[in-house]
N, C-alpha and C. Protein backbone atom coordinates (compact mmCIF):
# COMPACT_ATOMS: atom_id res chain seq x y z
N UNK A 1 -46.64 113.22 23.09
CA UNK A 1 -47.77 113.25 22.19
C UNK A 1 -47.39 114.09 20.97
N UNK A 2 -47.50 113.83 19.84
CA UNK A 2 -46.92 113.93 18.28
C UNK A 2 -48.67 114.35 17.89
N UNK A 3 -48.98 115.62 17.45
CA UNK A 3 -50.06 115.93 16.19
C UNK A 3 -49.50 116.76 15.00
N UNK A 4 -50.56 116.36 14.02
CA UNK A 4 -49.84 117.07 13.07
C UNK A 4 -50.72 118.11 12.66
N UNK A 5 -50.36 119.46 12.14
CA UNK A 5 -51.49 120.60 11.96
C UNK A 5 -50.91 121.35 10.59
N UNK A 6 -51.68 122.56 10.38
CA UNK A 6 -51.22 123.66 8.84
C UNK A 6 -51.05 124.82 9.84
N UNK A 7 -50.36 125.70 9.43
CA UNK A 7 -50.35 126.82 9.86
C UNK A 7 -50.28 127.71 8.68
N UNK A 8 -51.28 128.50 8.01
CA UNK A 8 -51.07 129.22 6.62
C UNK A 8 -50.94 128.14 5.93
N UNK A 9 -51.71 127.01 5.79
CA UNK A 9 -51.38 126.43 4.43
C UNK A 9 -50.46 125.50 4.67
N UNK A 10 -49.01 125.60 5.44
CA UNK A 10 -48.18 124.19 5.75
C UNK A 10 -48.46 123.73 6.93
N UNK A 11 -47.86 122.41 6.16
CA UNK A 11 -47.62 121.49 7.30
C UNK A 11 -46.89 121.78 8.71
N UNK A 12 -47.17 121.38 9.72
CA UNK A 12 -46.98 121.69 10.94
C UNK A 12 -46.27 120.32 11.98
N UNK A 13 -45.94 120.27 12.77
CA UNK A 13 -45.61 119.03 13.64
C UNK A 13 -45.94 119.55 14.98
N UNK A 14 -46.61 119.34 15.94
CA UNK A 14 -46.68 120.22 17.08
C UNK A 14 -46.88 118.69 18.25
N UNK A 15 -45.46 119.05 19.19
CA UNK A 15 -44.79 118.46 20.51
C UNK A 15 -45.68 118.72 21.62
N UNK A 16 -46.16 117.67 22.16
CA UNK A 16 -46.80 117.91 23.47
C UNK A 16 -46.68 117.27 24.82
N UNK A 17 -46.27 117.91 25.64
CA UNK A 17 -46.02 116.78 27.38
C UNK A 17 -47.08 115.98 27.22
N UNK A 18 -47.91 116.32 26.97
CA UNK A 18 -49.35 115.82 27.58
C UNK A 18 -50.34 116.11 26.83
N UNK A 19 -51.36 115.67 27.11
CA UNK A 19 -52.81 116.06 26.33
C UNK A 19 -53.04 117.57 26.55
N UNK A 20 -52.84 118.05 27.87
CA UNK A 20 -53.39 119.43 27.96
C UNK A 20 -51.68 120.23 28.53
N UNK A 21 -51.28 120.26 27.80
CA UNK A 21 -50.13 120.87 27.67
C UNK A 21 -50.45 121.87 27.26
N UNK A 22 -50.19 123.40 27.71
CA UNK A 22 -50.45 124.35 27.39
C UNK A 22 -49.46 125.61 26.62
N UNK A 23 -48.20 125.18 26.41
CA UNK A 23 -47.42 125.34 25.15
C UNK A 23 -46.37 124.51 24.57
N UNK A 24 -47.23 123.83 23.64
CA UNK A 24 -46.51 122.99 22.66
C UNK A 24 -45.62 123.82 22.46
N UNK A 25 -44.75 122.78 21.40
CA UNK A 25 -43.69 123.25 20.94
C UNK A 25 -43.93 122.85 19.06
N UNK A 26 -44.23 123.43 18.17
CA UNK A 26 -44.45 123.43 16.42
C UNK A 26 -43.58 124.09 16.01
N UNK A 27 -43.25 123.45 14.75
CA UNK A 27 -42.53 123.85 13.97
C UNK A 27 -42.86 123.14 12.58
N UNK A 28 -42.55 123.30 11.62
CA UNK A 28 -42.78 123.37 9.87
C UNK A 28 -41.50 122.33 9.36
N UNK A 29 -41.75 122.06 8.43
CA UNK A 29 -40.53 121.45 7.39
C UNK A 29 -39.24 121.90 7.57
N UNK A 30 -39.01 123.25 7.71
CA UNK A 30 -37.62 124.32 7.47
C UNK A 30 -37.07 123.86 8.55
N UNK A 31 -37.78 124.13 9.77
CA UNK A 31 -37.10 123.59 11.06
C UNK A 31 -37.10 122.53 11.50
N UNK A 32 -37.86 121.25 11.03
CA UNK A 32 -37.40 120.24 11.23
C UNK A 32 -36.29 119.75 10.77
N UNK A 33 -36.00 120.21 9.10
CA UNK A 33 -34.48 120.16 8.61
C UNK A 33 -33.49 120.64 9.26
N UNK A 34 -33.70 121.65 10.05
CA UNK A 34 -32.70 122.12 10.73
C UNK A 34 -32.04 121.58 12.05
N UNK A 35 -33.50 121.13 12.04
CA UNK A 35 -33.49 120.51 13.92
C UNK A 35 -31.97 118.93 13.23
N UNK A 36 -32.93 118.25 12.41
CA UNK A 36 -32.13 116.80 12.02
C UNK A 36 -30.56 117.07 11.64
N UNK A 37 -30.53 118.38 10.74
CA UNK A 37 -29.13 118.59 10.34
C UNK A 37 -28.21 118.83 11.89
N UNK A 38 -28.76 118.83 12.96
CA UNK A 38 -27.92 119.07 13.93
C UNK A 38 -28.63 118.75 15.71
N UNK A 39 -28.68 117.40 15.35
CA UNK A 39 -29.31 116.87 15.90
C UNK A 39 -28.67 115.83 16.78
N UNK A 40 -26.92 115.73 16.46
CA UNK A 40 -25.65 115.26 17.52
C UNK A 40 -25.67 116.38 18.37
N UNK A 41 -25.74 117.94 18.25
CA UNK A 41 -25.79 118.75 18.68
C UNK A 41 -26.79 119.39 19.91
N UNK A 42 -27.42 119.08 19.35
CA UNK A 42 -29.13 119.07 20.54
C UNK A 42 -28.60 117.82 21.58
N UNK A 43 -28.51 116.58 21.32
CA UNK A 43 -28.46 115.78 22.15
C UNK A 43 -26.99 116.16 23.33
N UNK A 44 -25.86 116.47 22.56
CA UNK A 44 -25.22 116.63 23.57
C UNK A 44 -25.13 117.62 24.62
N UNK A 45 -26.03 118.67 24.23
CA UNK A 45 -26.25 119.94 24.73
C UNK A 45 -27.03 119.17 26.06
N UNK A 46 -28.55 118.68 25.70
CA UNK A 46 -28.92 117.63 26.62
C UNK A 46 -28.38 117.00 27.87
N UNK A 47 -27.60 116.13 27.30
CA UNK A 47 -26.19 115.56 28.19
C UNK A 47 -25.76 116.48 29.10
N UNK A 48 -25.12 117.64 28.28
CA UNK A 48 -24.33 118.54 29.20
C UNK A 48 -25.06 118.89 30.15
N UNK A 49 -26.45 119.05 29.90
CA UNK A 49 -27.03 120.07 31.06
C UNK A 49 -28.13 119.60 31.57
N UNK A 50 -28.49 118.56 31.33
CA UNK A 50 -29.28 117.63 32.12
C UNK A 50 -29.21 117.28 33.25
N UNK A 51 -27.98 116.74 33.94
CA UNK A 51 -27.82 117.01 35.57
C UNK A 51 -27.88 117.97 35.83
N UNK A 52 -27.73 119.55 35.67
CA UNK A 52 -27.93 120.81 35.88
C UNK A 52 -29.12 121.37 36.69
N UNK A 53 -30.36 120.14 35.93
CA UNK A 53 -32.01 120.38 36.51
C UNK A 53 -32.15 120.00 37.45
C-alpha cells in the first residue's frame, strides 16, 4: 500500500504492509533519489540475504 503525505510542507511517500501497519516506512524526494541512484544495490543486498529469513 503506496500513500502520499507532507511532512513540514514536503512531499512525502509513505510504504505500508497493510492498511494497519503500524510503522510505515516515509521518506521525501532526497531519499527517494537516493534510494533510485542505488537501487542495483538494495536489490542485491535482498538476494543476498533473503534466504537468511
Amino acid at each position: 500500500m503506496i500513500e502520499r503525505s507532507e511532512y513540514n510542507g514536503k512531499p512525502i511517500i509513505v510504504l505500508k504492509r497493510n492498511e494497519t501497519d503500524k510503522y510505515p516506512f516515509s521518506f521525501g524526494v532526497s531519499k527517494a533519489k537516493l534510494i533510485m541512484e542505488n537501487l542495483d544495490e538494495i536489490k542485491k543486498f535482498v538476494q543476498e540475504n533473503e534466504a537468511k529469513q
